[in-house]
Protein backbone atom coordinates (compact mmCIF):
# COMPACT_ATOMS: atom_id res chain seq x y z
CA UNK A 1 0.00 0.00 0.00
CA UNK A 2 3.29 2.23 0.67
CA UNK A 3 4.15 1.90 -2.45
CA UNK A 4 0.69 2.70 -4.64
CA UNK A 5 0.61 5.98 -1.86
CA UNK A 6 4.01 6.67 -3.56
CA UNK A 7 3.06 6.16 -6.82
CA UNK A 8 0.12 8.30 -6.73
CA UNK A 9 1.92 11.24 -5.19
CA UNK A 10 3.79 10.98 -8.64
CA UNK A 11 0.70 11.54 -10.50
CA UNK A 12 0.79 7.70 -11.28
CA UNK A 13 -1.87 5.16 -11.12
CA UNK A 14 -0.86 1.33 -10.51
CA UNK A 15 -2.94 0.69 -13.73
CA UNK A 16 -0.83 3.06 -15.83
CA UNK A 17 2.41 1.45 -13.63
CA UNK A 18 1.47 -2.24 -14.92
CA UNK A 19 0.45 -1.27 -18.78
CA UNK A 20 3.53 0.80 -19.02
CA UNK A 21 5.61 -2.67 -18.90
CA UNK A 22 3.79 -3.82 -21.83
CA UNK A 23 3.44 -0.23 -23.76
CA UNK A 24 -0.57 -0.64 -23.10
CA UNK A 25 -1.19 -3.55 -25.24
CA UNK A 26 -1.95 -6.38 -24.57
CA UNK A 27 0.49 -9.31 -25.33
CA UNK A 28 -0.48 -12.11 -27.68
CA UNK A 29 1.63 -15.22 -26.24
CA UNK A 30 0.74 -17.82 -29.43
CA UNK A 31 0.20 -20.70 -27.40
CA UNK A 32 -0.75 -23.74 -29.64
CA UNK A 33 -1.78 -27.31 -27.99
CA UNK A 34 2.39 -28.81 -28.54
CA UNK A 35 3.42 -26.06 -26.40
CA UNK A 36 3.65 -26.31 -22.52
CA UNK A 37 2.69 -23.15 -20.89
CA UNK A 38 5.50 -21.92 -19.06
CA UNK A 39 4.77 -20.48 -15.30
CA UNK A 40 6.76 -16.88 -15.85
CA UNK A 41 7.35 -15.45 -19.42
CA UNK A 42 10.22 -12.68 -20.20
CA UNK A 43 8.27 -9.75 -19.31
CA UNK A 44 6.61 -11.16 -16.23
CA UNK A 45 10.37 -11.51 -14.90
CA UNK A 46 11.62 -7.56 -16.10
CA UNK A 47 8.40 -6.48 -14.33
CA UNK A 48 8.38 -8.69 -11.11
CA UNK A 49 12.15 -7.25 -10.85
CA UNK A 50 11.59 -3.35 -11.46
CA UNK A 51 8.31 -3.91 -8.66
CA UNK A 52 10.24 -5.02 -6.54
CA UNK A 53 13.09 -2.69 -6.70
CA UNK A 54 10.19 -0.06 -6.30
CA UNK A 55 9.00 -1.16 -3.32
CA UNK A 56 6.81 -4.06 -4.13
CA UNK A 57 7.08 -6.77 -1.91
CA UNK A 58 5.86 -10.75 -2.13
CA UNK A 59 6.21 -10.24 -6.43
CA UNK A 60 7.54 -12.79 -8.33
CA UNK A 61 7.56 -13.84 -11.92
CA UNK A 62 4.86 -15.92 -11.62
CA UNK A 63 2.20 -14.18 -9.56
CA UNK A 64 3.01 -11.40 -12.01
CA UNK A 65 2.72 -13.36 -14.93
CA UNK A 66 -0.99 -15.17 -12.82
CA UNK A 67 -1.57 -11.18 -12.54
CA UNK A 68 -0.89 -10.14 -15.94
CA UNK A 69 -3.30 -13.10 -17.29
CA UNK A 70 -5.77 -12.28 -15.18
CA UNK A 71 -6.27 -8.53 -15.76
CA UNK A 72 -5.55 -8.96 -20.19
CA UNK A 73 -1.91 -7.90 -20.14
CA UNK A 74 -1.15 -11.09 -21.56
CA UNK A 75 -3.28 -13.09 -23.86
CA UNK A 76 -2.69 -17.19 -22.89
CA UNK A 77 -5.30 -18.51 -24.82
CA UNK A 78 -4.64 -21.69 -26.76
CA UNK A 79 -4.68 -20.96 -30.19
């Protein structure tokens, strides 16, 4: 919570924050059925390591990638 107080003294939201990472679109992973979905993914790793050098506690990879899934950052559908 320290850290989305901090943010928003900035003039930042936690939305813009997250979308930033991905330049506001969303990210089309092309999964197909011969692939194994992997737990963490490239970006979910850059941004789970920038959060928590801002402050961000408890973030890894893969509750950021979970996160980013969740909320349309990152498209996961089999194709």
């Amino acid at each position: 919570a320290q850290v989305i107080l901090k943010l928003r003294k900035m003039g930042k939201t936690f939305d813009k924050y997250m979308w930033h990472f991905v330049d506001d679109q969303p990210q089309d992973l092309g999964l197909t059925t011969d692939v194994e979905l992997a737990p963490k993914t490239p970006a979910s790793e850059k941004i789970a390591k920038q959060m928590r050098k801002d402050g961000f506690k408890f973030v890894g990879p893969t509750i950021i990638y979970s996160f980013m899934t969740a909320v349309g950052m990152d498209n996961a559908r089999l194709k």
